[in-house]
C-alpha atoms as a PDB file:
ATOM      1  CA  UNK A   1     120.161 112.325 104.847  1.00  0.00           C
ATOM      2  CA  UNK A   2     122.703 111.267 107.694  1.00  0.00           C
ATOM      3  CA  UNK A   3     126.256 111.508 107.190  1.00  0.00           C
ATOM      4  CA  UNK A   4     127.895 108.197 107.516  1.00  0.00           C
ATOM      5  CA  UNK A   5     129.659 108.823 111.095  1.00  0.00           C
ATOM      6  CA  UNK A   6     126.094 109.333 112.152  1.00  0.00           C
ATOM      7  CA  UNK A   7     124.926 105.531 111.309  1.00  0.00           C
ATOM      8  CA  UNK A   8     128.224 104.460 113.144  1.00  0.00           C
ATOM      9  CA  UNK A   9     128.103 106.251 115.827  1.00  0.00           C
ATOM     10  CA  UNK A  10     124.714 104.180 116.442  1.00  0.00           C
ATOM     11  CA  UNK A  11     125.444 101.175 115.621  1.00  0.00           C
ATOM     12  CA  UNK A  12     128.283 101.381 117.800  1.00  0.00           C
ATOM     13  CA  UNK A  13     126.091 102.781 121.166  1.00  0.00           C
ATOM     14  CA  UNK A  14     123.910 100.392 119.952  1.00  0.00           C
ATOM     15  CA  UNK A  15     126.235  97.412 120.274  1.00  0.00           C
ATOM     16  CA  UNK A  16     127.885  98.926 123.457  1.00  0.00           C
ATOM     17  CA  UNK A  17     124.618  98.821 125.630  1.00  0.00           C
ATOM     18  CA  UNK A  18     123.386  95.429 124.287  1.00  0.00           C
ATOM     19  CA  UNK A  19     126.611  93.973 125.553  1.00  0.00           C
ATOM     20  CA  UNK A  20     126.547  95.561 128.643  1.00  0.00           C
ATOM     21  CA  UNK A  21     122.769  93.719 129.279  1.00  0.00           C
ATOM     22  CA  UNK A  22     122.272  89.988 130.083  1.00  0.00           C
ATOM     23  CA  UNK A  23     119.274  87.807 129.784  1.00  0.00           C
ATOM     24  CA  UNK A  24     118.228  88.569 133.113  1.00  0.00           C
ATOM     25  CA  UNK A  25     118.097  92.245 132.754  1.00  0.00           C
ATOM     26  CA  UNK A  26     115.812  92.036 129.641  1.00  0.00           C
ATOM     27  CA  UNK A  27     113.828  89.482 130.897  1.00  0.00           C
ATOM     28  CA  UNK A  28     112.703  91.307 134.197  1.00  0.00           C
ATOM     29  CA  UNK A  29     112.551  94.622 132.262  1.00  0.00           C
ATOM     30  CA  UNK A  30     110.514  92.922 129.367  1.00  0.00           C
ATOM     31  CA  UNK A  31     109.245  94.407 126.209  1.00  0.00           C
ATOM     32  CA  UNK A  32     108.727  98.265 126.256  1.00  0.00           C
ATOM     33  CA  UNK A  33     105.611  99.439 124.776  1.00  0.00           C
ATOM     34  CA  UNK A  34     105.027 102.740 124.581  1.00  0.00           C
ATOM     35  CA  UNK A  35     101.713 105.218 124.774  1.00  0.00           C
ATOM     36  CA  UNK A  36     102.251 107.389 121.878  1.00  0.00           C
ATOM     37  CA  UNK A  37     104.140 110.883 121.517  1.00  0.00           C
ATOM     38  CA  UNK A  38     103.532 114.332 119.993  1.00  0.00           C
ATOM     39  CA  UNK A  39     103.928 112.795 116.780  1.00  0.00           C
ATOM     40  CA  UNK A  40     101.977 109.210 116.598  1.00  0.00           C
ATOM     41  CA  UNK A  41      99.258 110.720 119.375  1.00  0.00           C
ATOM     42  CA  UNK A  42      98.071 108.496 121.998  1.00  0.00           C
ATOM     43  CA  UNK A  43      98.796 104.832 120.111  1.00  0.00           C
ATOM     44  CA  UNK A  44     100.280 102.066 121.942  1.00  0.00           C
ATOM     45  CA  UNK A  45     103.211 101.198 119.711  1.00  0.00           C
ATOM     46  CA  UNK A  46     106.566  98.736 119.738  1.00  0.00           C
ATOM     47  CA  UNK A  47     109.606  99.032 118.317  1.00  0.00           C
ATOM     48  CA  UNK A  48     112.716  97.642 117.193  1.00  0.00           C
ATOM     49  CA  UNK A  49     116.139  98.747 116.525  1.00  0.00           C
ATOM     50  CA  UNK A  50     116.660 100.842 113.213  1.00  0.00           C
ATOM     51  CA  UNK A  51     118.758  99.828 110.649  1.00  0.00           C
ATOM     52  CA  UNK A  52     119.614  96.439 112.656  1.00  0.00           C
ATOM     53  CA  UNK A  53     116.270  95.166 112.697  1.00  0.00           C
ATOM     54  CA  UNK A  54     115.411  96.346 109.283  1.00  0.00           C
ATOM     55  CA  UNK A  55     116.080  93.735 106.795  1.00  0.00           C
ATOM     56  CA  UNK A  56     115.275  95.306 103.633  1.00  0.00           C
ATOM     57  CA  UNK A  57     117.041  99.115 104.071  1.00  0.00           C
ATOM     58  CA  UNK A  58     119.811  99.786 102.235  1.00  0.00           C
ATOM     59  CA  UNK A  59     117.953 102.496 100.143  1.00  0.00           C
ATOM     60  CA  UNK A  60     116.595 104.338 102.960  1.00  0.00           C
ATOM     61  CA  UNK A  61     118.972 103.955 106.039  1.00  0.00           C
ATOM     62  CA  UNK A  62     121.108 107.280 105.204  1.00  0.00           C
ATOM     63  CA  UNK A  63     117.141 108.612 105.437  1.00  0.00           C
ATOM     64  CA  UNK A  64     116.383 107.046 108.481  1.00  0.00           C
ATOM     65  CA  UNK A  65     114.246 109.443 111.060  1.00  0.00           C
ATOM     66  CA  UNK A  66     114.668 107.166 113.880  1.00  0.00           C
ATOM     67  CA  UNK A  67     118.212 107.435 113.710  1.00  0.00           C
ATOM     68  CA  UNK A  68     117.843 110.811 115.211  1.00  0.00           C
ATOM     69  CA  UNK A  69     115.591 109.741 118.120  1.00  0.00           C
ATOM     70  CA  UNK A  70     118.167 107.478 119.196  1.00  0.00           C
ATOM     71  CA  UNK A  71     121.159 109.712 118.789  1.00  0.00           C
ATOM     72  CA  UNK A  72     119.285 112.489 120.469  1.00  0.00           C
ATOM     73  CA  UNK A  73     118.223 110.632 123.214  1.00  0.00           C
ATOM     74  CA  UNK A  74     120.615 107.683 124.318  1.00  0.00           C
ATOM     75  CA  UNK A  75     119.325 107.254 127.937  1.00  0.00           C
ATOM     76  CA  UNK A  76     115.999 105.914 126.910  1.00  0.00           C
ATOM     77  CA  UNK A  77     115.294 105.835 123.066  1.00  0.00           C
ATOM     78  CA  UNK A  78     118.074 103.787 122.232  1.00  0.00           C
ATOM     79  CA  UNK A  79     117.909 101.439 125.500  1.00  0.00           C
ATOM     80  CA  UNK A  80     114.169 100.451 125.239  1.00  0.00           C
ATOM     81  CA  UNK A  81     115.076  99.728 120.975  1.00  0.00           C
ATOM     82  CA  UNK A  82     117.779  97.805 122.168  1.00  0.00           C
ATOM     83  CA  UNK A  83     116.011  96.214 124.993  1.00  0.00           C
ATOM     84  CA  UNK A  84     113.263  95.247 122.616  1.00  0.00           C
ATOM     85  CA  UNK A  85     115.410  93.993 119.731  1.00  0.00           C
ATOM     86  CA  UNK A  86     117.017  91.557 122.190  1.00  0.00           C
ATOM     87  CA  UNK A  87     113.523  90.422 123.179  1.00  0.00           C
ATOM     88  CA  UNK A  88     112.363  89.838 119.742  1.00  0.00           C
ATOM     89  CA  UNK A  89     115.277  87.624 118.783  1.00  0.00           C
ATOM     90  CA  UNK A  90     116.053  85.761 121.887  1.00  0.00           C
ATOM     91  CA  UNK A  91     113.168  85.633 123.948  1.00  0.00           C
ATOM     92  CA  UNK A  92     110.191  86.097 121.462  1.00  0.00           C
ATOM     93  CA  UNK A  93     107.337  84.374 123.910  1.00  0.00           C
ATOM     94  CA  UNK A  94     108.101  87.172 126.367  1.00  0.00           C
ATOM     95  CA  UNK A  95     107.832  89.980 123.865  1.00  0.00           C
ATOM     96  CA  UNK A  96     104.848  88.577 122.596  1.00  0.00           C
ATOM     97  CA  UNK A  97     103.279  87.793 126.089  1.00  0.00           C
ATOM     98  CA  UNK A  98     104.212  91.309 126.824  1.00  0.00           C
ATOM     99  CA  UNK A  99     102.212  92.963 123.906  1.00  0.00           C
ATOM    100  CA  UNK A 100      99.004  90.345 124.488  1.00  0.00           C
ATOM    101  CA  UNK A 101      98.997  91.324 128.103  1.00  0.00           C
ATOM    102  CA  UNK A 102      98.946  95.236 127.397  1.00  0.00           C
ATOM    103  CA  UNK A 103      96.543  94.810 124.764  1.00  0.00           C
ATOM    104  CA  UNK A 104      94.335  92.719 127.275  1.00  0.00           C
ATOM    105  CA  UNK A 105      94.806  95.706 129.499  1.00  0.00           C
ATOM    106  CA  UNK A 106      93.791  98.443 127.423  1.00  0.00           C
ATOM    107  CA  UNK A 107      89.971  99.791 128.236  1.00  0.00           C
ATOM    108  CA  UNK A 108      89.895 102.411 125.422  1.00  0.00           C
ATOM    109  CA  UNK A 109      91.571 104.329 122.239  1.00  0.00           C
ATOM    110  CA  UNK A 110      92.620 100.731 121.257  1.00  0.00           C
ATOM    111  CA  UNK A 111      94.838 101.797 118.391  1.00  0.00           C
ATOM    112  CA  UNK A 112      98.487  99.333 117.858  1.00  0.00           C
ATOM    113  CA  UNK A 113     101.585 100.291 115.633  1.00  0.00           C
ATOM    114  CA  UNK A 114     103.765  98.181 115.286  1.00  0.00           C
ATOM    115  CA  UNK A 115     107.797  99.102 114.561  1.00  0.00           C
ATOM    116  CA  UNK A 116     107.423 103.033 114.731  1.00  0.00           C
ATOM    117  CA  UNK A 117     111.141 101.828 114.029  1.00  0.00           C
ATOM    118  CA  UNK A 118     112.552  98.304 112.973  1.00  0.00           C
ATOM    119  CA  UNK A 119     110.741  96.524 110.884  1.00  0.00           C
ATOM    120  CA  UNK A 120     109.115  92.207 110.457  1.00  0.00           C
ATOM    121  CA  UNK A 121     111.840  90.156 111.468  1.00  0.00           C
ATOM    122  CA  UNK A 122     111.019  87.322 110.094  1.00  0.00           C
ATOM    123  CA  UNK A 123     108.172  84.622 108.910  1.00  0.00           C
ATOM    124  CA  UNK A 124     107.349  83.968 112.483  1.00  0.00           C
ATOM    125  CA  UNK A 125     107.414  87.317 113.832  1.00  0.00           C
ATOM    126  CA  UNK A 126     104.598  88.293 111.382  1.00  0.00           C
ATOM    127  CA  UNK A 127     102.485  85.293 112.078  1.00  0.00           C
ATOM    128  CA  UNK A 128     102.620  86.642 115.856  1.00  0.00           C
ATOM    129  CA  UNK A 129     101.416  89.995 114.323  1.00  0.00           C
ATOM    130  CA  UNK A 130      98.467  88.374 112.268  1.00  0.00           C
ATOM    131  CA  UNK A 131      97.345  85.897 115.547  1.00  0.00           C
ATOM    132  CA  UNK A 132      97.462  89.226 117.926  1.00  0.00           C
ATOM    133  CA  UNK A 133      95.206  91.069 115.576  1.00  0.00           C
ATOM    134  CA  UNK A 134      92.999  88.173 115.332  1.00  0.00           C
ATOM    135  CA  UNK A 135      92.799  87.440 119.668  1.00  0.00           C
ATOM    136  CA  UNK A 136      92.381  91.317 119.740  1.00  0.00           C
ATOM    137  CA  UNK A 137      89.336  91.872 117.269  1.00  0.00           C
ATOM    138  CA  UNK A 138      88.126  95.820 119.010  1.00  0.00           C
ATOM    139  CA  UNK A 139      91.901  96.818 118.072  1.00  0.00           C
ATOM    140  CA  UNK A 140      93.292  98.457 115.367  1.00  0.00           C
ATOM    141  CA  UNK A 141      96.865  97.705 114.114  1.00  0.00           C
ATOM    142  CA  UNK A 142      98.896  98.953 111.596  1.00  0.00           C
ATOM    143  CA  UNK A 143     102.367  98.755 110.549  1.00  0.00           C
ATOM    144  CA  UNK A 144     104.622  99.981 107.837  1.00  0.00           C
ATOM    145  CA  UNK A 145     107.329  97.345 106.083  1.00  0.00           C
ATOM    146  CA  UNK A 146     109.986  96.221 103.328  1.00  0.00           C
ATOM    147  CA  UNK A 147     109.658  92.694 103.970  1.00  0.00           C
ATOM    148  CA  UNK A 148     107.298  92.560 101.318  1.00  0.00           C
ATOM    149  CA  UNK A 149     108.298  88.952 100.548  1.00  0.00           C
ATOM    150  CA  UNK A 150     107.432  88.282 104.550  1.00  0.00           C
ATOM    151  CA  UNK A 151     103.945  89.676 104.059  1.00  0.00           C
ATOM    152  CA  UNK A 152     102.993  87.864 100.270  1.00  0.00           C
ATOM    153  CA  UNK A 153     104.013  84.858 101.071  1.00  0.00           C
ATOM    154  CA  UNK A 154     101.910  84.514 104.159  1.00  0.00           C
ATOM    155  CA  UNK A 155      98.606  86.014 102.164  1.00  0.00           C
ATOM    156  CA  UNK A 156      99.470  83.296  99.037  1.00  0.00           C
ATOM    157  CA  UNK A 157      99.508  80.706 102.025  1.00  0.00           C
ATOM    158  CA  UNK A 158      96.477  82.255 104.067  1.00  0.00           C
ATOM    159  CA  UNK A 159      94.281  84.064 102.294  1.00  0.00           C
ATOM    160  CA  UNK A 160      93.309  87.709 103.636  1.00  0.00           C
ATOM    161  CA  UNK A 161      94.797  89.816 106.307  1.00  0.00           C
ATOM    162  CA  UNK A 162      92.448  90.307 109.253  1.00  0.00           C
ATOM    163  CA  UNK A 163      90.539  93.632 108.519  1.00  0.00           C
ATOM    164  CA  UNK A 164      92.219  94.933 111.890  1.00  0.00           C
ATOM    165  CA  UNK A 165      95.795  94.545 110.455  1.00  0.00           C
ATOM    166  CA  UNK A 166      96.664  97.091 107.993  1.00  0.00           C
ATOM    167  CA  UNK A 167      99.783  96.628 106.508  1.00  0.00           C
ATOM    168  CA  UNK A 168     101.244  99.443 104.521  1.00  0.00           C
ATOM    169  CA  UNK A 169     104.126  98.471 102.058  1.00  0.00           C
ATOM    170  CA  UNK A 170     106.519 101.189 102.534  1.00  0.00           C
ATOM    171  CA  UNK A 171     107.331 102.760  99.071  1.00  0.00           C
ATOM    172  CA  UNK A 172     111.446 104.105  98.632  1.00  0.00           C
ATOM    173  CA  UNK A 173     112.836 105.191  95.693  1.00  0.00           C
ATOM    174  CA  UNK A 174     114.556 102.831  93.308  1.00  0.00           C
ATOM    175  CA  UNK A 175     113.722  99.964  95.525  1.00  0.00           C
ATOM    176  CA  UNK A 176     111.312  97.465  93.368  1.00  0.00           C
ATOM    177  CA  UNK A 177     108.349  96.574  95.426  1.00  0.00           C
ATOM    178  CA  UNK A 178     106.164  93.212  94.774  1.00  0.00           C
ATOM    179  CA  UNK A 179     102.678  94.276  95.767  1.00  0.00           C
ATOM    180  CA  UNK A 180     100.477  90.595  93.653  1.00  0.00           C
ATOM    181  CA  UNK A 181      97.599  91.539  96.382  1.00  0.00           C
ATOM    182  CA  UNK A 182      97.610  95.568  96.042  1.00  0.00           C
ATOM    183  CA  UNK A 183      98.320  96.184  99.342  1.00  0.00           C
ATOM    184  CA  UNK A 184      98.139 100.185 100.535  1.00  0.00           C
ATOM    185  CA  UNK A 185     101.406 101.957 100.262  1.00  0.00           C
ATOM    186  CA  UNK A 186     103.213 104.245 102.135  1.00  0.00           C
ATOM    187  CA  UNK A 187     105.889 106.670 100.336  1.00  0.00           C
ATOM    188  CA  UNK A 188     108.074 109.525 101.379  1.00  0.00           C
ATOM    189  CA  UNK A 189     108.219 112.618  98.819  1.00  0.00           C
ATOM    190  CA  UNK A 190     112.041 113.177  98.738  1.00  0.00           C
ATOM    191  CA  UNK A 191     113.424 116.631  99.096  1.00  0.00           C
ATOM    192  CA  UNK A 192     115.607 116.448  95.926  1.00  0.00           C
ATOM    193  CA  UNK A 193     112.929 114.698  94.257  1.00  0.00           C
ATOM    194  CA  UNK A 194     111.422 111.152  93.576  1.00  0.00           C
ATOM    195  CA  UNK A 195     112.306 109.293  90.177  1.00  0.00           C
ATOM    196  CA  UNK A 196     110.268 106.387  90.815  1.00  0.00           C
ATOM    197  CA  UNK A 197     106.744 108.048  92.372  1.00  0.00           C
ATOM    198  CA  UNK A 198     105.274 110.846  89.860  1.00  0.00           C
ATOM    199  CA  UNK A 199     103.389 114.242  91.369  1.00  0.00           C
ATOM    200  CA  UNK A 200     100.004 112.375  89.970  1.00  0.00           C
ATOM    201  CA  UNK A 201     100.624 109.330  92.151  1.00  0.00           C
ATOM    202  CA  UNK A 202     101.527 111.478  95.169  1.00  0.00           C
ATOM    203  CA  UNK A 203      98.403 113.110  94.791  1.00  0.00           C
ATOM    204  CA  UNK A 204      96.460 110.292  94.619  1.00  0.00           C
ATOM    205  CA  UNK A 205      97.496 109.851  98.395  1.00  0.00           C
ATOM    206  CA  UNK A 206      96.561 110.904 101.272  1.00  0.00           C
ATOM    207  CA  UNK A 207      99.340 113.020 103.045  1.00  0.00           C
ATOM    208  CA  UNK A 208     100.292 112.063 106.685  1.00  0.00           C
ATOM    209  CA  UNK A 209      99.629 114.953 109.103  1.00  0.00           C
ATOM    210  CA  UNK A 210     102.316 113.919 111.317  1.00  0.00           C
ATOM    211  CA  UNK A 211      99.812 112.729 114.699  1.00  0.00           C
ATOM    212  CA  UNK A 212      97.481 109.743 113.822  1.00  0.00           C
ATOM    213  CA  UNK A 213      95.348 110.798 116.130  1.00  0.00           C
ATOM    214  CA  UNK A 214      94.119 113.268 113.178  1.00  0.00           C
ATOM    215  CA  UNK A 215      93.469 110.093 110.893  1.00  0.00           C
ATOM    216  CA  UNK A 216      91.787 108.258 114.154  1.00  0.00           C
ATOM    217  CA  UNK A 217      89.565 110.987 114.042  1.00  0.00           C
ATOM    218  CA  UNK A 218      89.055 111.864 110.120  1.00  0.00           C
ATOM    219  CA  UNK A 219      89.094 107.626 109.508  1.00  0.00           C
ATOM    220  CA  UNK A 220      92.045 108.625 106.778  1.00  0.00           C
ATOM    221  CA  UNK A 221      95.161 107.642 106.193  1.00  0.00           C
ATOM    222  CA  UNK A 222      97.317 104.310 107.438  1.00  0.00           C
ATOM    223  CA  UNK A 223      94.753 103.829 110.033  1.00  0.00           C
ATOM    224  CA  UNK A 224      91.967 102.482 107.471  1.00  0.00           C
ATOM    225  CA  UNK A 225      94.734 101.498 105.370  1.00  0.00           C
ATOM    226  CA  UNK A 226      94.961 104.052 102.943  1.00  0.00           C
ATOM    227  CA  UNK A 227      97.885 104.837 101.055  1.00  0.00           C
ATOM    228  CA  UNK A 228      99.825 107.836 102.057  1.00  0.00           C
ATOM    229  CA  UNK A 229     103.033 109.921 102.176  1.00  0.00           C
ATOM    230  CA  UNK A 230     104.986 111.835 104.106  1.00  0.00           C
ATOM    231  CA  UNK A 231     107.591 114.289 103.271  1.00  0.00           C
ATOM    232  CA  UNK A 232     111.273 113.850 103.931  1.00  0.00           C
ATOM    233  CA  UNK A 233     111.939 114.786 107.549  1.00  0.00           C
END
């Protein structure tokens, strides 16, 4: 858990460099998509700003892992979260333009997560995320959320997800969770213990190794949209 002069102490950097950039700067840098890490393996993923792009957080902020990354590394976690963020909300063709045309680039290991931080901004944003998955059919995406309203509304209007897009409805303690179309969930087995997720459930999941390119390989976990955990870290 993060002390509260932690979460301030990034949301103010965080405000500090977004006013320092204009539209011109994020425009010509455009959206920042990464090629994985030691943790996520070699997946092209985007993300958002913690906490500021998550709309549904207030039980798991002082939990937040990503707040970490960004405090830890200020020269270029937090800009390319900030960077992004602006994208998303002010210039959203660009960001999406940006993801299409990597996508379109990408001759192998095509494997997409979206929001390794942040999370669906809005109806909109997630329509983008279905239409992607749907123009990029040899991809696999997957992304973790709280905007479960976001995500049932569009199925009650649509019908099924692509098969590419797995969707994981991220589980927190305490929080009530409307999953009408049993969507896979993804939980995280607190260190002080979870009231709301039993020892039986947990071990009904599968637990995340920390590197998807382990569940790439072993066709487990959030990949094929199987509900998981992780353990508080």
């Amino acid at each position: 858990m993060y002390s509260k002069d932690s979460l301030k102490k990034f949301k103010y950097q965080a405000d500090a460099m977004a006013a320092k950039l204009t539209d011109a700067d994020i425009i010509k840098l455009g959206t920042c998509i990464t090629q994985g890490n030691r943790k996520i393996g070699r997946v092209l993923n985007v993300s958002l700003l913690p906490i500021r792009d998550c709309g549904n957080c207030s039980h798991c902020s002082p939990y937040c892992y990503d707040i970490k990354a960004n405090l830890q590394y200020p020269n270029t976690v937090l800009p390319a979260r900030v960077r992004n963020s602006l994208l998303a909300r002010n210039h959203r063709a660009q960001y999406f333009a940006d993801i299409r045309n990597k996508c379109a680039r990408r001759r192998k290991n095509k494997y997409f997560r979206w929001h390794v931080s942040g999370d669906i901004l809005d109806a909109d944003y997630f329509a983008e995320m279905v239409s992607i998955a749907r123009e990029f059919p040899e991809f696999t995406f997957w992304t973790y959320t709280k905007m479960f309203g976001i995500v049932n509304d569009w199925i009650s209007a649509n019908g099924a997800l692509p098969v590419n897009l797995h969707v994981m409805f991220s589980v927190w303690d305490g929080m009530p969770t409307p999953n009408p179309f049993g969507l896979p969930v993804f939980a995280c087995r607190l260190k002080d213990g979870n009231k709301d997720i039993t020892d039986t459930e947990f071990s009904k999941m599968f637990k995340c190794p920390n590197n998807c390119d382990i569940c790439k390989a072993s066709c487990r976990g959030c990949v094929v949209g199987e509900s998981a955990y992780a353990d508080e870290h």
